[in-house]
N, C-alpha and C. Protein backbone atom coordinates (compact mmCIF):
# COMPACT_ATOMS: atom_id res chain seq x y z
N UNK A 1 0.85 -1.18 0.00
CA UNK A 1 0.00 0.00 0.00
C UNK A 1 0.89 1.24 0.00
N UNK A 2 0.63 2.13 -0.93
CA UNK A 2 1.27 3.74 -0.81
C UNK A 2 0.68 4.41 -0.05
N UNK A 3 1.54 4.47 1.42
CA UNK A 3 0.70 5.56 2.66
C UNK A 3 1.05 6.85 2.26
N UNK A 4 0.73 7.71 2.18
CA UNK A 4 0.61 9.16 2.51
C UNK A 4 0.11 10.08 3.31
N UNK A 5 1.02 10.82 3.83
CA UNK A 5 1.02 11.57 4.92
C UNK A 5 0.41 13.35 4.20
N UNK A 6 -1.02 12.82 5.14
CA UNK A 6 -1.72 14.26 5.32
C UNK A 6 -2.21 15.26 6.07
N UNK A 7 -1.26 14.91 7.15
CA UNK A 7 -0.86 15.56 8.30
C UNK A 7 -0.20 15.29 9.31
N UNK A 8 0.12 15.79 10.26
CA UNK A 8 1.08 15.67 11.52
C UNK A 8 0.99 14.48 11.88
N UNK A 9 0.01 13.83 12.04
CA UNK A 9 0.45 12.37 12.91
C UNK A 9 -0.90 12.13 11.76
N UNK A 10 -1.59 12.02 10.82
CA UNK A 10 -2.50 11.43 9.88
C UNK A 10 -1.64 10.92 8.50
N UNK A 11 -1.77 9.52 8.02
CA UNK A 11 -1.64 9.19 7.13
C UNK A 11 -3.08 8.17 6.47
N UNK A 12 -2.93 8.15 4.89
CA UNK A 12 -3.80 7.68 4.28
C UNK A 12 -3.59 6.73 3.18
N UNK A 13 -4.74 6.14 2.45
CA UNK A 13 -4.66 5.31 1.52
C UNK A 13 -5.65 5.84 0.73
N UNK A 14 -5.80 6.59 -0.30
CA UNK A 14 -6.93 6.99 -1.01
C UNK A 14 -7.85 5.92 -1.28
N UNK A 15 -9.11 6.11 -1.11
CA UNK A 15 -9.81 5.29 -1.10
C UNK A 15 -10.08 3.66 -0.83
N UNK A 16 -8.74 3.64 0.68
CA UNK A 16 -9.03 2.39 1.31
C UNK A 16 -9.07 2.86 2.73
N UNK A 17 -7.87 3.48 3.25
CA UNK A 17 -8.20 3.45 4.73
C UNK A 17 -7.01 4.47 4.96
N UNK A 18 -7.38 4.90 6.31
CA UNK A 18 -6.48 5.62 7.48
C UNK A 18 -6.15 5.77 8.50
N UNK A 19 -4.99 6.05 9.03
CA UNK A 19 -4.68 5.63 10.58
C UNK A 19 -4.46 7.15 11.00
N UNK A 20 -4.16 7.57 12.32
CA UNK A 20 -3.99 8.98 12.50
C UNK A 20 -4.48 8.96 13.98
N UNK A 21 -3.59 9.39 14.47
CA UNK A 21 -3.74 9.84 16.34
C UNK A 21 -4.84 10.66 16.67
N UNK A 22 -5.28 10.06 17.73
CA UNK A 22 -6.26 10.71 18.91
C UNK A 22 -5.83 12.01 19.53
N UNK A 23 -6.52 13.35 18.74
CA UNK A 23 -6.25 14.24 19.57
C UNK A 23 -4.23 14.69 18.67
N UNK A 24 -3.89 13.95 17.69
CA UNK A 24 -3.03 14.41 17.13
C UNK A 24 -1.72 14.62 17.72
N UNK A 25 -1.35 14.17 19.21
CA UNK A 25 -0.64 13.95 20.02
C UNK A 25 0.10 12.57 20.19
N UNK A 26 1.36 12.42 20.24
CA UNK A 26 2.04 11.21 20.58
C UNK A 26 1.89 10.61 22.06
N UNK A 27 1.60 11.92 22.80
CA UNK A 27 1.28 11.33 23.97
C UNK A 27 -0.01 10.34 24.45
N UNK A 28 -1.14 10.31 23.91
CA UNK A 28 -1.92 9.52 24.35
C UNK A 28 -1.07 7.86 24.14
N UNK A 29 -1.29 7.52 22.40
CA UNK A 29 -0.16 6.03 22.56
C UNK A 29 -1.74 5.53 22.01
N UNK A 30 -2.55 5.87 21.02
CA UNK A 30 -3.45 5.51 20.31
C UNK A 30 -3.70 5.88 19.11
N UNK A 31 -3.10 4.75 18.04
CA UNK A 31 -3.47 4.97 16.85
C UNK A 31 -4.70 4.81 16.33
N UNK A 32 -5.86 5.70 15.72
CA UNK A 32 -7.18 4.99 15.39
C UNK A 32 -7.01 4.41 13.75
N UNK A 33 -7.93 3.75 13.12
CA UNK A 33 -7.74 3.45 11.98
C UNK A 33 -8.97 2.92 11.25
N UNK A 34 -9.26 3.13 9.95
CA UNK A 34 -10.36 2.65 9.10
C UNK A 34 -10.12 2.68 8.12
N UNK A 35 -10.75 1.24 7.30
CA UNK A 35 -10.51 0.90 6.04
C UNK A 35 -12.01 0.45 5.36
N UNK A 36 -11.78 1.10 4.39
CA UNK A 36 -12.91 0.73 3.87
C UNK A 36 -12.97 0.44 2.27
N UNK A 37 -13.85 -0.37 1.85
CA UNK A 37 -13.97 -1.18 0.61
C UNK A 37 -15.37 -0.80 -0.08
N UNK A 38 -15.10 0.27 -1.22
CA UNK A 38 -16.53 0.21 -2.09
C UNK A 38 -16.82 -0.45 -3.32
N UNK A 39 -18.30 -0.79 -3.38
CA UNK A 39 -19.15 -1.55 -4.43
C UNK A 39 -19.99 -1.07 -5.28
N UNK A 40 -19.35 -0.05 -6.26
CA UNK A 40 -20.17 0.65 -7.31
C UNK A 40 -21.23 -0.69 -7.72
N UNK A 41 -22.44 0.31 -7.35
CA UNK A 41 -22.44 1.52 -7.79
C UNK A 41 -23.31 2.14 -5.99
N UNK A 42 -22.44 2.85 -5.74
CA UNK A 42 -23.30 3.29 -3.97
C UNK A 42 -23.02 2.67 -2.96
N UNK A 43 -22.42 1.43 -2.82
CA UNK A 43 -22.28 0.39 -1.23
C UNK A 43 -21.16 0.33 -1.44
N UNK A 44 -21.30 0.31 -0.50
CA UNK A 44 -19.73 -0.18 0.61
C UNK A 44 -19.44 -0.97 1.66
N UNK A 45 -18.09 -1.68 2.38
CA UNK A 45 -18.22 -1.45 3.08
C UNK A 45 -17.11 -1.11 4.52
N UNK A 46 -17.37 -1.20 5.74
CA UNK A 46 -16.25 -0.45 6.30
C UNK A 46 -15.90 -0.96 7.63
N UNK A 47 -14.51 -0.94 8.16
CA UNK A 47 -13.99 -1.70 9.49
C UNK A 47 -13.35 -0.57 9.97
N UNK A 48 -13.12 -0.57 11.16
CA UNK A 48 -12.27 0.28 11.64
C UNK A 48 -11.89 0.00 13.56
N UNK A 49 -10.85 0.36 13.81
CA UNK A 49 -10.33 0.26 15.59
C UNK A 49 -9.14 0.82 15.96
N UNK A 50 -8.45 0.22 16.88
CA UNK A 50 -7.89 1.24 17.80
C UNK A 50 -6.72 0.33 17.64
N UNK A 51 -5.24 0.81 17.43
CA UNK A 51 -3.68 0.08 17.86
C UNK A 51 -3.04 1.28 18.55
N UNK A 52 -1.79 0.77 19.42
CA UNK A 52 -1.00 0.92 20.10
C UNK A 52 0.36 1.70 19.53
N UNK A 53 0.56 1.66 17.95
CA UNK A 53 1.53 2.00 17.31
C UNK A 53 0.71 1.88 15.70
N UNK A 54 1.87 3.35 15.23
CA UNK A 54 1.35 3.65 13.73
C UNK A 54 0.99 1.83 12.88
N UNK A 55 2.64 1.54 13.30
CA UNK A 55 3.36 0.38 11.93
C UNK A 55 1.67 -1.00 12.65
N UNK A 56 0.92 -0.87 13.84
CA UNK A 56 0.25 -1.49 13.93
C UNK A 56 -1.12 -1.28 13.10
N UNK A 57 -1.79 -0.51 13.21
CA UNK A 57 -2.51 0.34 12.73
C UNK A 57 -2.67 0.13 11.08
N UNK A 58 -1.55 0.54 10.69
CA UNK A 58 -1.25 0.00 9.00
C UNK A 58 -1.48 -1.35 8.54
N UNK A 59 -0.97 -2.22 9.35
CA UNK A 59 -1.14 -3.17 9.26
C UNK A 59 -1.99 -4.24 9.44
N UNK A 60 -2.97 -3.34 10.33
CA UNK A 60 -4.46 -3.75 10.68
C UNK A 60 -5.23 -3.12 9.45
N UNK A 61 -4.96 -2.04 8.69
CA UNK A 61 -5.67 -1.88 7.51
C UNK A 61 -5.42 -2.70 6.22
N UNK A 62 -4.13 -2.85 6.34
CA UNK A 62 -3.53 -3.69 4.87
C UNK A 62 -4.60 -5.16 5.57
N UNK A 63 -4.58 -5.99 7.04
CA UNK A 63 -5.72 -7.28 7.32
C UNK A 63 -6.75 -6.72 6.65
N UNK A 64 -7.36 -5.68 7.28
CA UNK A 64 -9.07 -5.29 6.50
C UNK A 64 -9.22 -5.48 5.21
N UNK A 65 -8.23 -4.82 4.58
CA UNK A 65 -8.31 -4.69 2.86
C UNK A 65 -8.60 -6.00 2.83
N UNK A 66 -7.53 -6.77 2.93
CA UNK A 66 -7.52 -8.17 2.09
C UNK A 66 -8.65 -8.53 2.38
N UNK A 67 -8.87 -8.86 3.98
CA UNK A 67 -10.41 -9.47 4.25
C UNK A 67 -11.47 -9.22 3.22
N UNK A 68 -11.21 -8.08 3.21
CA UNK A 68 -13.03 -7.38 2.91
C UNK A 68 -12.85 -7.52 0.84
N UNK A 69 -11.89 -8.22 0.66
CA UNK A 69 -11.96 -8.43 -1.08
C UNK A 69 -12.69 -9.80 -1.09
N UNK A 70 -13.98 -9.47 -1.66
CA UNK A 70 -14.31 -10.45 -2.57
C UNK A 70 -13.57 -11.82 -2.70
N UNK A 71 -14.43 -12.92 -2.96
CA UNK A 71 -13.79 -13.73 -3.63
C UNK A 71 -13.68 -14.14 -4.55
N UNK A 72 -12.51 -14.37 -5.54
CA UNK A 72 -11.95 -14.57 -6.60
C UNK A 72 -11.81 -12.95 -7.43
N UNK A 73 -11.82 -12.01 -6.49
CA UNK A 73 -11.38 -10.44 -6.76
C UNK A 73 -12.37 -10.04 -7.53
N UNK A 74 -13.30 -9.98 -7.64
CA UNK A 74 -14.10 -10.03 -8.24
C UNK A 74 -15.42 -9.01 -7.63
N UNK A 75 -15.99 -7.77 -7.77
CA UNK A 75 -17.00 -7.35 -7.32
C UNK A 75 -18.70 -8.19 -7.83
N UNK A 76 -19.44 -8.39 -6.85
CA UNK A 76 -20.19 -8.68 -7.02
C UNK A 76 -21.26 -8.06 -7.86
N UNK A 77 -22.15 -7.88 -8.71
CA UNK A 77 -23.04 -7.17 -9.32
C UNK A 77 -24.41 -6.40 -8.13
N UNK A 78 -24.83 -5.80 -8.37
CA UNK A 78 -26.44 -5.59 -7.75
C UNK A 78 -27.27 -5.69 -8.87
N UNK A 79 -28.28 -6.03 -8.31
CA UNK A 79 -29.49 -5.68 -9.01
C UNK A 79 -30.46 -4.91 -9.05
């Protein structure tokens, strides 16, 4: 994943997920984070929680991603 940093303690994944401190401070020692997966055309959907460290955090989004793909990569249709 290409993280990018879009602010002081916020980094992102365009249109999958982001981690970024509570209150924007190193001192608390809480990374929050959410990832989320959309299903054109309108749904989605979305995970998100709490780590102890950035490199955790990231890595709890890169789990979500994979989880939340489809199987055989493949989006499902609506009707």
């Amino acid at each position: 994943m290409n993280w990018q940093r879009i602010g002081a303690h916020d980094y992102a994944v365009p249109g999958i997920g982001r981690v970024y401190r509570h209150d924007g401070g190193p001192q608390d020692g809480k990374w929050f984070w959410s990832c989320l997966l959309y299903n054109p055309p309108g749904s989605g959907v979305a995970t998100h929680g709490v780590a102890p460290a950035r490199d955790q955090a990231m890595a709890a989004v890169r789990r979500a991603h994979d989880a939340l793909q489809p199987a055989g990569g493949e989006m499902p249709q609506r009707n």
